[in-house]
N, C-alpha and C. Protein backbone atom coordinates (compact mmCIF):
# COMPACT_ATOMS: atom_id res chain seq x y z
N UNK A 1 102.55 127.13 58.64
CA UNK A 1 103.59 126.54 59.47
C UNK A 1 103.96 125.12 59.04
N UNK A 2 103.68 124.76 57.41
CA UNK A 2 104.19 123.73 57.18
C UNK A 2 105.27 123.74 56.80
N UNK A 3 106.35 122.72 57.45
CA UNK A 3 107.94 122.35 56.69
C UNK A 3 107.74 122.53 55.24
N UNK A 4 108.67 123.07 54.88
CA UNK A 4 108.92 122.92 53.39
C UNK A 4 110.14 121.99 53.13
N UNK A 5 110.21 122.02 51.69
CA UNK A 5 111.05 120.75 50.95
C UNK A 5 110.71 120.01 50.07
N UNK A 6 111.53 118.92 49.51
CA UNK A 6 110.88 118.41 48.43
C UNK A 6 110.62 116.98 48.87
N UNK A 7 109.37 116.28 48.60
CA UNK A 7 108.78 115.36 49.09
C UNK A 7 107.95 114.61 48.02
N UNK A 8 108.84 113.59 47.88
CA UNK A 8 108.14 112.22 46.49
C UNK A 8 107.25 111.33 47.91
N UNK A 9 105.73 111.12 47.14
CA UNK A 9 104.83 109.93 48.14
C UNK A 9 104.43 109.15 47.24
N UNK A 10 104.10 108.04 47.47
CA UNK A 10 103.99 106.81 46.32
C UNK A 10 103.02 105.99 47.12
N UNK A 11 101.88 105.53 46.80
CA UNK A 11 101.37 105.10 47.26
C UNK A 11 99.92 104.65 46.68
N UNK A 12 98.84 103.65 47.85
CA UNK A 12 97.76 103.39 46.91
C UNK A 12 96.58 103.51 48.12
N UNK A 13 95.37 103.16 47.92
CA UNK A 13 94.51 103.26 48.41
C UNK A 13 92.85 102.85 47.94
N UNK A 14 92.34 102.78 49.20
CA UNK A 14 90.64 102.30 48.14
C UNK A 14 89.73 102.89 49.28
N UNK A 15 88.35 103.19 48.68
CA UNK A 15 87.75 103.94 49.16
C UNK A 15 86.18 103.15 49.39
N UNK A 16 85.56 102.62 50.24
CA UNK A 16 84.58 101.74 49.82
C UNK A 16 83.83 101.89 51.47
N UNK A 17 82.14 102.01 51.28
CA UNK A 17 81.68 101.91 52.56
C UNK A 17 81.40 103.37 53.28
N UNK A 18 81.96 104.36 53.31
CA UNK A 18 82.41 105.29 54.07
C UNK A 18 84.19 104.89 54.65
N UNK A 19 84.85 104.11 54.12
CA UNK A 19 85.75 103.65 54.65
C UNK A 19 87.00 103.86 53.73
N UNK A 20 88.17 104.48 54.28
CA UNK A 20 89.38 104.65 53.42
C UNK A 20 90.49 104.17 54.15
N UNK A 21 91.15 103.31 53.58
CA UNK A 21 92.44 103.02 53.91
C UNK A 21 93.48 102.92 52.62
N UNK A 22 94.84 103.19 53.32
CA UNK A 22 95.80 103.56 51.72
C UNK A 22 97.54 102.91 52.60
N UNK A 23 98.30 102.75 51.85
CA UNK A 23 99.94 102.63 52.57
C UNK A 23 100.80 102.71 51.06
N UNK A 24 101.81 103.38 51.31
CA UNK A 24 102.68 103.55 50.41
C UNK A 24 104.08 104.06 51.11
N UNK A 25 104.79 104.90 50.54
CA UNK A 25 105.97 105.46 51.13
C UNK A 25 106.32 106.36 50.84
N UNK A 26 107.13 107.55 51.40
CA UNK A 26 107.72 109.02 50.77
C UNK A 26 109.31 108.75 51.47
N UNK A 27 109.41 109.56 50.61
CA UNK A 27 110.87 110.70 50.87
C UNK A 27 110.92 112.08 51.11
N UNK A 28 111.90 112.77 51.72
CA UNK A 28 112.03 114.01 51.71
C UNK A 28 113.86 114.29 51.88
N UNK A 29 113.44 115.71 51.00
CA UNK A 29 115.24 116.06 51.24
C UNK A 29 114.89 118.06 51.45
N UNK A 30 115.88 118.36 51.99
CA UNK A 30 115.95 119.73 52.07
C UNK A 30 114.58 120.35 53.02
N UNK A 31 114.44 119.81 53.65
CA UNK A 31 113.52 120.24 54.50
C UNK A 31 113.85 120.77 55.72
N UNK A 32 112.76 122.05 55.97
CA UNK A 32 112.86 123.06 56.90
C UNK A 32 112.03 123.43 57.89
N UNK A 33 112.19 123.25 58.70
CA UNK A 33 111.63 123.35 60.17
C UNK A 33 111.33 124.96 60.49
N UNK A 34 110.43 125.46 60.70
CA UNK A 34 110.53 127.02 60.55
C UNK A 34 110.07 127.20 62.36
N UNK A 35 110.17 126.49 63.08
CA UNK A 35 109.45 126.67 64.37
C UNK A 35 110.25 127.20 65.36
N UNK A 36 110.08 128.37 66.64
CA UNK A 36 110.09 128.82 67.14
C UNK A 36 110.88 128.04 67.83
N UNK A 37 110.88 126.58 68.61
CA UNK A 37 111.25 125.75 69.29
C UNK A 37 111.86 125.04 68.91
N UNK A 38 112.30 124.57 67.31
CA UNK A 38 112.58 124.14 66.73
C UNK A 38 112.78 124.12 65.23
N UNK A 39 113.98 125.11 64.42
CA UNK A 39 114.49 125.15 63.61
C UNK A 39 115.53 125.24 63.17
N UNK A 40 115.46 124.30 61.85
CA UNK A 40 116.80 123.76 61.31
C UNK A 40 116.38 123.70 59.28
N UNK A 41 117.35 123.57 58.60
CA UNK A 41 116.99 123.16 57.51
C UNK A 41 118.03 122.50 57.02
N UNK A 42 117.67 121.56 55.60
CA UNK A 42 118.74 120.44 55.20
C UNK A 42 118.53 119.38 55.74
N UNK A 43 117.04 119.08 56.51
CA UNK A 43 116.95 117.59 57.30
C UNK A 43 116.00 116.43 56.24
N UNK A 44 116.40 115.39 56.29
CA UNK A 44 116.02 114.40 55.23
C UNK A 44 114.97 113.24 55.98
N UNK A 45 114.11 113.05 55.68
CA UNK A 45 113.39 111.61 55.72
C UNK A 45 112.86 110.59 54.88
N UNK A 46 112.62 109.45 55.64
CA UNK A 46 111.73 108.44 54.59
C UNK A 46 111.11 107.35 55.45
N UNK A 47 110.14 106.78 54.92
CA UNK A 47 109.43 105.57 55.65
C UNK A 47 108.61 105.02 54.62
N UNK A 48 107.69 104.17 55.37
CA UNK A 48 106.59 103.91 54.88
C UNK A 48 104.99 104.14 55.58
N UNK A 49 104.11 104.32 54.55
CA UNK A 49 103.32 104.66 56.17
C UNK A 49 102.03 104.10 55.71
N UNK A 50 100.68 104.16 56.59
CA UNK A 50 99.27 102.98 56.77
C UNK A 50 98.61 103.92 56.88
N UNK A 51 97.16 104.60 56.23
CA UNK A 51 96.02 105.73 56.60
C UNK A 51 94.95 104.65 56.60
N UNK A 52 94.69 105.12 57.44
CA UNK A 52 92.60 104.70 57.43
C UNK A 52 92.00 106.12 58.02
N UNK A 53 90.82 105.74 58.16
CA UNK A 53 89.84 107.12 58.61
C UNK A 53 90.46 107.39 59.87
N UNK A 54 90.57 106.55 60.39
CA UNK A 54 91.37 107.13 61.61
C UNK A 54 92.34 107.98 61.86
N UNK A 55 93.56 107.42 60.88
CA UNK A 55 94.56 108.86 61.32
C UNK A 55 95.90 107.68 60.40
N UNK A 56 96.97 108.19 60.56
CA UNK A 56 98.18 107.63 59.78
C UNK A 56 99.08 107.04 60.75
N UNK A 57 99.91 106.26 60.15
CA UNK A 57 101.02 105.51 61.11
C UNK A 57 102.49 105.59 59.91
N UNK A 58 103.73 105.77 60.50
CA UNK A 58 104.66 105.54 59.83
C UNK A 58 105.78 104.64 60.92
N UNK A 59 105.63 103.53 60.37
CA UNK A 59 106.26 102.41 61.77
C UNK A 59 107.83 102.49 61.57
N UNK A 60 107.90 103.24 60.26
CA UNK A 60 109.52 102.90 60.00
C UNK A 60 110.23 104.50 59.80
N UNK A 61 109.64 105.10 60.64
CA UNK A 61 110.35 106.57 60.13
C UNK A 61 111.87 106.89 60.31
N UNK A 62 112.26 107.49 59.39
CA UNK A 62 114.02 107.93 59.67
C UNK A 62 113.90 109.06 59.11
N UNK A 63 115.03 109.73 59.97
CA UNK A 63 114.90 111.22 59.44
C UNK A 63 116.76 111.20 59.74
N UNK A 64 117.17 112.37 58.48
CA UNK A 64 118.68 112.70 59.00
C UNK A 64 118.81 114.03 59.48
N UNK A 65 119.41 113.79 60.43
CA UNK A 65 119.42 115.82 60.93
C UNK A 65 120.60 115.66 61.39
N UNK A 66 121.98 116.91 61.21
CA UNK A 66 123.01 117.12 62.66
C UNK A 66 123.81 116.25 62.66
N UNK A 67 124.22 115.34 61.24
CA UNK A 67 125.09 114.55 60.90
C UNK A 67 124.93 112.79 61.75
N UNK A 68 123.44 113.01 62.08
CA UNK A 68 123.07 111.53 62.85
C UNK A 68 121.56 111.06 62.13
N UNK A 69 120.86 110.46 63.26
CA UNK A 69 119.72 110.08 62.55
C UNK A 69 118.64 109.66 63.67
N UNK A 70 117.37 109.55 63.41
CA UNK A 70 116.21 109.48 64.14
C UNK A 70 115.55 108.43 63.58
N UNK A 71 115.17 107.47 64.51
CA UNK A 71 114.23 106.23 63.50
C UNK A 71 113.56 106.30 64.97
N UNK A 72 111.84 105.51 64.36
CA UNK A 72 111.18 105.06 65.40
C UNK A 72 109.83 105.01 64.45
N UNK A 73 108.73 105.19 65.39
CA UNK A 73 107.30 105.22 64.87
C UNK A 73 106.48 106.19 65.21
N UNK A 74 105.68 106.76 64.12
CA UNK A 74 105.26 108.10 64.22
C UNK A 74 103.87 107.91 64.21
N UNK A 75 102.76 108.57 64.74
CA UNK A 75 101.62 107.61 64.46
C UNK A 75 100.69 109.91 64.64
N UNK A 76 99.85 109.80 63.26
CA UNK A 76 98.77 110.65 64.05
C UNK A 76 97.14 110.49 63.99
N UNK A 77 96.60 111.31 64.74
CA UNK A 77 95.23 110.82 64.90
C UNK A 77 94.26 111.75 64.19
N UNK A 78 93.90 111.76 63.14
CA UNK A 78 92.84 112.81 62.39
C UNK A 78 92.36 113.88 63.20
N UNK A 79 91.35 112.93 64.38
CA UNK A 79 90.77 114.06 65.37
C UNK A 79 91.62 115.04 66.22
N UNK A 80 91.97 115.99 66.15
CA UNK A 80 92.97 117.24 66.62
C UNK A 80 94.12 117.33 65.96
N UNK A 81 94.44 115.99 64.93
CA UNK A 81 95.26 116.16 64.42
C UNK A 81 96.65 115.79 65.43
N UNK A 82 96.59 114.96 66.33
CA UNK A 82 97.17 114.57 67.28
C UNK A 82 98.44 113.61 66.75
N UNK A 83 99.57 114.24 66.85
CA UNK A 83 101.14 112.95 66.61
C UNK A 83 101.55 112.76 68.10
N UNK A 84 102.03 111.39 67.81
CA UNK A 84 103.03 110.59 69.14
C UNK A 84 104.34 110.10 68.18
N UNK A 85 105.46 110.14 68.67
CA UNK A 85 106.93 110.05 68.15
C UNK A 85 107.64 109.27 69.10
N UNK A 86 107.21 107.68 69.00
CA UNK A 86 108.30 107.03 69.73
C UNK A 86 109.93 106.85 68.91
N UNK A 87 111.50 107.53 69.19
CA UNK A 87 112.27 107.69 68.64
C UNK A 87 113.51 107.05 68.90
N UNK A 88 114.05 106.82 68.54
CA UNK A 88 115.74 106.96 68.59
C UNK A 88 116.84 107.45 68.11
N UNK A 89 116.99 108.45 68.78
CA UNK A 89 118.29 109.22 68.10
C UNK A 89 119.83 108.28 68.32
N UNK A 90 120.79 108.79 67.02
CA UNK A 90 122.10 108.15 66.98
C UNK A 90 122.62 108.87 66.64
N UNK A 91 123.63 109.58 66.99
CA UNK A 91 124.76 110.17 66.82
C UNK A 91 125.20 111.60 66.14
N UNK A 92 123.70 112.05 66.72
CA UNK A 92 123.74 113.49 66.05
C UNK A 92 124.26 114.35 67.24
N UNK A 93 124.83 115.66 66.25
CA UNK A 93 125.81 116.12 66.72
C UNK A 93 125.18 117.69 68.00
N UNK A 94 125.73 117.70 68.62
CA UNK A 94 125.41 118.76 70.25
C UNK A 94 125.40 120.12 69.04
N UNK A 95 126.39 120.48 68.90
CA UNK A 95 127.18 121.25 68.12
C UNK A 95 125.79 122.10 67.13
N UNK A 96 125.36 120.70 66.45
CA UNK A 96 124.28 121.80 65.44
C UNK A 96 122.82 121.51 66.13
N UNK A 97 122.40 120.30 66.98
CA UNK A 97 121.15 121.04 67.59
C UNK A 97 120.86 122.06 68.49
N UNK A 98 122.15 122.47 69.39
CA UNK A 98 122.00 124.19 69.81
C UNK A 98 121.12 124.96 69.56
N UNK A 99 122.17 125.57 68.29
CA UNK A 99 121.57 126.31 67.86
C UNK A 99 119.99 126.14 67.35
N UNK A 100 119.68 125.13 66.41
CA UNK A 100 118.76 125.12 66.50
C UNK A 100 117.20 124.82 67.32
N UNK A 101 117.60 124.87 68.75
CA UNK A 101 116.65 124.91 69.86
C UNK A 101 116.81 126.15 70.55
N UNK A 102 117.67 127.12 70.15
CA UNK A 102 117.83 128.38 70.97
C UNK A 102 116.66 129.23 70.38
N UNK A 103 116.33 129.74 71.43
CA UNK A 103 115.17 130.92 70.75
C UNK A 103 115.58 132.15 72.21
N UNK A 104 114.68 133.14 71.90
CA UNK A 104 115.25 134.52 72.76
C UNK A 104 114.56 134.09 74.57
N UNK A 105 113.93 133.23 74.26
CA UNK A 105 113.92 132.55 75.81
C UNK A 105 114.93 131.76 76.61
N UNK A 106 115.39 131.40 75.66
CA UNK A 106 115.92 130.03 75.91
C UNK A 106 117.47 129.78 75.16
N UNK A 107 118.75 130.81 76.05
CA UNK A 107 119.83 131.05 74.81
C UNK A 107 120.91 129.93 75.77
N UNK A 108 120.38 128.57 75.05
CA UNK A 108 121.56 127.78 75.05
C UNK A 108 122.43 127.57 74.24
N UNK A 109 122.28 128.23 72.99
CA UNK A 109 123.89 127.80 72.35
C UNK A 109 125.11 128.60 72.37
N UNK A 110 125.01 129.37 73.56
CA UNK A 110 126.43 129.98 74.15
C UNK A 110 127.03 129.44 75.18
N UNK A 111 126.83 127.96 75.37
CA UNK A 111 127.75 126.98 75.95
C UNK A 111 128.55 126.58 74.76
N UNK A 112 128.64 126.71 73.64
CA UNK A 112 129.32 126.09 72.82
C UNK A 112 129.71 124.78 72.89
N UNK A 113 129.35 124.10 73.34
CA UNK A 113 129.40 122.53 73.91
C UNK A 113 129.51 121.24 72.56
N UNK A 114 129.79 120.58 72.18
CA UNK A 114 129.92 119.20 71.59
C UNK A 114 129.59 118.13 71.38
N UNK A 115 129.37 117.24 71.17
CA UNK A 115 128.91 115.78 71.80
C UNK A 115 128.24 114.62 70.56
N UNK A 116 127.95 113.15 70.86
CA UNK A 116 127.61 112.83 69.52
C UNK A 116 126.30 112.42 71.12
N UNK A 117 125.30 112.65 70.45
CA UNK A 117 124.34 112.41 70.60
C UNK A 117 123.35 110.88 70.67
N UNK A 118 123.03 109.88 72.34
CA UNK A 118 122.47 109.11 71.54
C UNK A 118 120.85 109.59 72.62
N UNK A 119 120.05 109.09 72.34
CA UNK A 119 118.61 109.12 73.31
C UNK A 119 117.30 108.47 72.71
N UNK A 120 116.41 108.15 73.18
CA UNK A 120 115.45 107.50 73.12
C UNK A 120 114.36 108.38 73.96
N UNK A 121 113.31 108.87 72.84
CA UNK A 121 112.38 109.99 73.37
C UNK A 121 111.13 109.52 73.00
N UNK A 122 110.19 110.42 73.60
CA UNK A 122 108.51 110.58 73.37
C UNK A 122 108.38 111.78 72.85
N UNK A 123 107.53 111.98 71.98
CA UNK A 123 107.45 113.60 71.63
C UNK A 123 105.74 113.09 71.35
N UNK A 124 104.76 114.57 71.88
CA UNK A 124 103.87 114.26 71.58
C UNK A 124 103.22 116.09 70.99
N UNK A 125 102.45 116.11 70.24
CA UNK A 125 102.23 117.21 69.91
C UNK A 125 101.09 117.20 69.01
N UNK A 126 100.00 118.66 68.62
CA UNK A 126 99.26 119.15 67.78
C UNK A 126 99.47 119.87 66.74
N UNK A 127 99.06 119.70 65.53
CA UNK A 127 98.99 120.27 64.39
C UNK A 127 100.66 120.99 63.85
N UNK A 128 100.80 122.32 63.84
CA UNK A 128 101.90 121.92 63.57
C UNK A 128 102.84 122.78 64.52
N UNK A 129 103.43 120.97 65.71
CA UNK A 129 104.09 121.63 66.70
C UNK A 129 103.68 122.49 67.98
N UNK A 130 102.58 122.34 67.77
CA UNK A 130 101.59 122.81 69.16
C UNK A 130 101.77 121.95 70.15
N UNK A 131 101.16 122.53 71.14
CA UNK A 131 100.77 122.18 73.00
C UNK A 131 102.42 120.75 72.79
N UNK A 132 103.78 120.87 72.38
CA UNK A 132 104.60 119.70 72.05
C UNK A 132 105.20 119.73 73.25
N UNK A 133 105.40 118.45 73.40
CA UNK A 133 106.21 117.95 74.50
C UNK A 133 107.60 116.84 74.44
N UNK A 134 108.62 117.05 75.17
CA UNK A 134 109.47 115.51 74.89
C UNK A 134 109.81 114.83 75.93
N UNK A 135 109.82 113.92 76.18
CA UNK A 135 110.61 113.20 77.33
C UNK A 135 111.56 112.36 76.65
N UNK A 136 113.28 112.32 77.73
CA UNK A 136 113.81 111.85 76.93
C UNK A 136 114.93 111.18 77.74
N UNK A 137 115.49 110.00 77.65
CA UNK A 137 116.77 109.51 77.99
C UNK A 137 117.89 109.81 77.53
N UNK A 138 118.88 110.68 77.72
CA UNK A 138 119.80 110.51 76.91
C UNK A 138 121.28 110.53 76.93
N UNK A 139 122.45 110.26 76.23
CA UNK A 139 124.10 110.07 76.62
C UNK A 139 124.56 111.18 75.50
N UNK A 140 125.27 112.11 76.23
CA UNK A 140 126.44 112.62 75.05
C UNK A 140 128.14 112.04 75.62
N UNK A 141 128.29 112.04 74.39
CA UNK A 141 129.93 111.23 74.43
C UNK A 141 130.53 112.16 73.48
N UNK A 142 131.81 112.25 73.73
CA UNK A 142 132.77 113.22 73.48
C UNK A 142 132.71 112.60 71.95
N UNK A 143 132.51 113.66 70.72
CA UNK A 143 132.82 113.26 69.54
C UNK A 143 134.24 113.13 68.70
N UNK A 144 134.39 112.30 67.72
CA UNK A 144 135.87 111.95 67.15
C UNK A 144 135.99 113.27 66.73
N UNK A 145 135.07 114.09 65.84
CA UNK A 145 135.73 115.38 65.43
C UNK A 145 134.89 116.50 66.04
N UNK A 146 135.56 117.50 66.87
CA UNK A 146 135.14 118.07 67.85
C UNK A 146 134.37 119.61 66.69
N UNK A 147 133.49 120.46 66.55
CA UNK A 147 133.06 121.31 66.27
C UNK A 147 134.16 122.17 66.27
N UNK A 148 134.17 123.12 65.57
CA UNK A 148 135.30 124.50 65.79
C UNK A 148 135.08 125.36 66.33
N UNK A 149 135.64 125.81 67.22
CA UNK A 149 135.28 126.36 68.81
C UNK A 149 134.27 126.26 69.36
N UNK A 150 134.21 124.70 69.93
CA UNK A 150 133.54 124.46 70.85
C UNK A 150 134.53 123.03 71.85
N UNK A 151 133.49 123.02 73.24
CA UNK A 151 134.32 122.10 73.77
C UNK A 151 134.02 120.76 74.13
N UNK A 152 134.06 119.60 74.10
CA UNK A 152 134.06 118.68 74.13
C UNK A 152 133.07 117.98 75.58
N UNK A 153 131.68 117.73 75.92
CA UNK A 153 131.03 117.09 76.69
C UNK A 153 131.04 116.03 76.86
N UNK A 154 130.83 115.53 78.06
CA UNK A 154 130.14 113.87 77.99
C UNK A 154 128.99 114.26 79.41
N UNK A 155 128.13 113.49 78.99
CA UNK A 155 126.56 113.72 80.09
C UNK A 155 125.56 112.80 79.88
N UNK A 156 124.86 112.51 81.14
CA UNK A 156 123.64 111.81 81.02
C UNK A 156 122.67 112.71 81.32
N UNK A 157 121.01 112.77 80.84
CA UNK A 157 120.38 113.50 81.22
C UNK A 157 119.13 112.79 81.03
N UNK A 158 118.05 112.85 82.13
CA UNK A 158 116.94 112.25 81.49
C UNK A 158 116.14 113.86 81.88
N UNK A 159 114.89 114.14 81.08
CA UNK A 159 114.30 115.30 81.01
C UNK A 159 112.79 115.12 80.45
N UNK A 160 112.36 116.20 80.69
CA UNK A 160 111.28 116.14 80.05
C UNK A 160 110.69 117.57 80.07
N UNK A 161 110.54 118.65 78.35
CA UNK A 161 110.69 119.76 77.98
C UNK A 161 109.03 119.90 77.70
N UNK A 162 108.03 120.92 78.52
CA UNK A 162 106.94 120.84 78.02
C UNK A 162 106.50 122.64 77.54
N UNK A 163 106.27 122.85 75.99
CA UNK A 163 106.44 124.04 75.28
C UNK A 163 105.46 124.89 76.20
N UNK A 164 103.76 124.63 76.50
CA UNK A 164 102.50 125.12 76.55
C UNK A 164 103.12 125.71 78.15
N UNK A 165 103.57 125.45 79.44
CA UNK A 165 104.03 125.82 80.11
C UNK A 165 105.26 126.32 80.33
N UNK A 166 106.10 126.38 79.24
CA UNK A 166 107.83 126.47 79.29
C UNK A 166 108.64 126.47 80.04
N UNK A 167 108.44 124.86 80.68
CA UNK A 167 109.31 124.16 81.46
C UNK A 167 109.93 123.02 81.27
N UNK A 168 111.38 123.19 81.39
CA UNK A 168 112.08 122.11 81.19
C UNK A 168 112.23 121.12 83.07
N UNK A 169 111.85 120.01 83.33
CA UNK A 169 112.47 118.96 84.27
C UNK A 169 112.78 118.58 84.07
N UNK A 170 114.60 118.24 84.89
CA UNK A 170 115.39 117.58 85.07
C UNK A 170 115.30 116.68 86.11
N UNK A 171 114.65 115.42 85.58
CA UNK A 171 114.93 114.38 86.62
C UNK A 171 116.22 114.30 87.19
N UNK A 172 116.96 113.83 86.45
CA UNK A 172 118.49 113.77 86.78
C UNK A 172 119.98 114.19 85.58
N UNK A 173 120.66 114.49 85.84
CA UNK A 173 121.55 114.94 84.78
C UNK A 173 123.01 115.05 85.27
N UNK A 174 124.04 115.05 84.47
CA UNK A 174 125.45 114.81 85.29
C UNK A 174 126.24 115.32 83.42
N UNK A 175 126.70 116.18 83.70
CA UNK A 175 128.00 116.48 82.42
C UNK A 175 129.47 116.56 82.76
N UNK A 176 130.17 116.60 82.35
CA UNK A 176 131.67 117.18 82.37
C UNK A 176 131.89 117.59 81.04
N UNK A 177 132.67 118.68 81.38
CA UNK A 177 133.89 119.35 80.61
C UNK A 177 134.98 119.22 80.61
N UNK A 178 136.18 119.70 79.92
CA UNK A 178 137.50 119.17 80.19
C UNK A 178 137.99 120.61 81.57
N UNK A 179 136.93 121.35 81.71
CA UNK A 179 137.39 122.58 82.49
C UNK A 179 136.45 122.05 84.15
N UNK A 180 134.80 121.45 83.83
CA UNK A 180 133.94 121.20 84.66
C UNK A 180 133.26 120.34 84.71
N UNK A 181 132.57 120.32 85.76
CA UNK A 181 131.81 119.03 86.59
C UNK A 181 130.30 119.25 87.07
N UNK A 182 129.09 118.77 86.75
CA UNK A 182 127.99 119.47 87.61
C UNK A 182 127.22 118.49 87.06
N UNK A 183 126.45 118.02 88.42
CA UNK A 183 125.23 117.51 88.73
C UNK A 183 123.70 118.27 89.12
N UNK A 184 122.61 117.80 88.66
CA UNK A 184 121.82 118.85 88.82
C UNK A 184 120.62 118.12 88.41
N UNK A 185 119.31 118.95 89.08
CA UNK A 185 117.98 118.27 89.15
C UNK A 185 116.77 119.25 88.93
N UNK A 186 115.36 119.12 88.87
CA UNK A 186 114.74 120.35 89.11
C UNK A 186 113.94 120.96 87.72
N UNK A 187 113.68 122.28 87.71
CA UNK A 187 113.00 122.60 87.26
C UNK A 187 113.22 123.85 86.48
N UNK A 188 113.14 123.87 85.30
CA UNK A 188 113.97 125.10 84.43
C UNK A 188 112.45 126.19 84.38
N UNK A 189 112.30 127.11 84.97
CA UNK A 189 110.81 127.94 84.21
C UNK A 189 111.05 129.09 84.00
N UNK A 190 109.94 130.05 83.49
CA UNK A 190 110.38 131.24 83.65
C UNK A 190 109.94 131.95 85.51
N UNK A 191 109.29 130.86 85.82
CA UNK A 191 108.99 131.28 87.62
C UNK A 191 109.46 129.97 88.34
N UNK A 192 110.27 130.68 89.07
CA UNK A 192 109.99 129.37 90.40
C UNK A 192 111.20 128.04 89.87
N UNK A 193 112.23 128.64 89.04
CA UNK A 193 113.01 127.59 88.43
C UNK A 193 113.87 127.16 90.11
């Protein structure tokens, strides 16, 4: 269940004591997300990042996905293999993360919907993409060039999507369409939504 793609790392390190620490930097291009909850391919990153025995940090991560971009700090922890993803998304597009969050549970990309994307999230998760979670702030605004057949959103939503139970909460949320209007709160599950 590892992403594939092509990925240059450059970097150094020393080993002394029982003790390892290393920092250098990578790239990636053409990379593919193969996950259930989350797949896409053609997404790009780069940073720089810090290992010790402990676990890794990348303080400067960017990734391109959906014609926008993701920066923040990625940090994981050796023991369980544990990542935290403090983020910021900019201006990626409604249009192509749809689809790629639809799975046979969960068929949202037959709203055909739009939007440039901004939010500021938590994602926390195991190994690869396990027990994952997000919480997230976020604005869609009607984009300059609208998708081809789809329709044009604007919305606030703050949420928080947890995989291991498959429930989405909606703290609060508010969209329009050029057709509709809806406010809404609560609890998306497969019981008791």
């Amino acid at each position: 269940m590892v992403p594939t793609g092509r990925v240059d790392v450059r970097g150094e390190g020393q080993f002394a004591s029982g003790q390892f620490k290393g920092n250098g930097n990578y790239s990636g291009q053409n990379i593919a997300l193969p996950y259930e909850i989350f797949h896409a391919t053609g997404l790009t990153s780069r940073g720089s990042y810090r290992i010790d025995n402990g676990g890794l940090e990348i303080p400067d991560f960017l990734a391109g996905a959906f014609g926008g971009r993701v920066t923040g700090r990625v940090t994981m922890r050796f023991d369980g293999l544990k990542f935290r993803a403090d983020t910021h998304v900019q201006d990626a597009k409604l249009a192509g993360v749809l689809p790629a969050i639809e799975h046979r549970n969960f068929p949202i990309d037959e709203l055909h919907w739009d939007a440039r994307i901004t939010a500021d999230t938590v994602e926390t998760w195991s190994g690869p993409f396990e027990h994952f979670e997000i919480a997230a702030n976020t604005v869609w605004e009607t984009p300059e060039q609208l998708a081809e057949h789809h329709q044009p959103v604007s919305a606030a939503w703050k949420f928080r999507y947890r995989y291991d139970p498959n429930t989405l909460t909606i703290d609060s949320g508010e969209f329009e369409t050029p057709s509709s209007r809806g406010t809404l709160d609560g609890v998306l599950a497969p019981r008791n939504s």
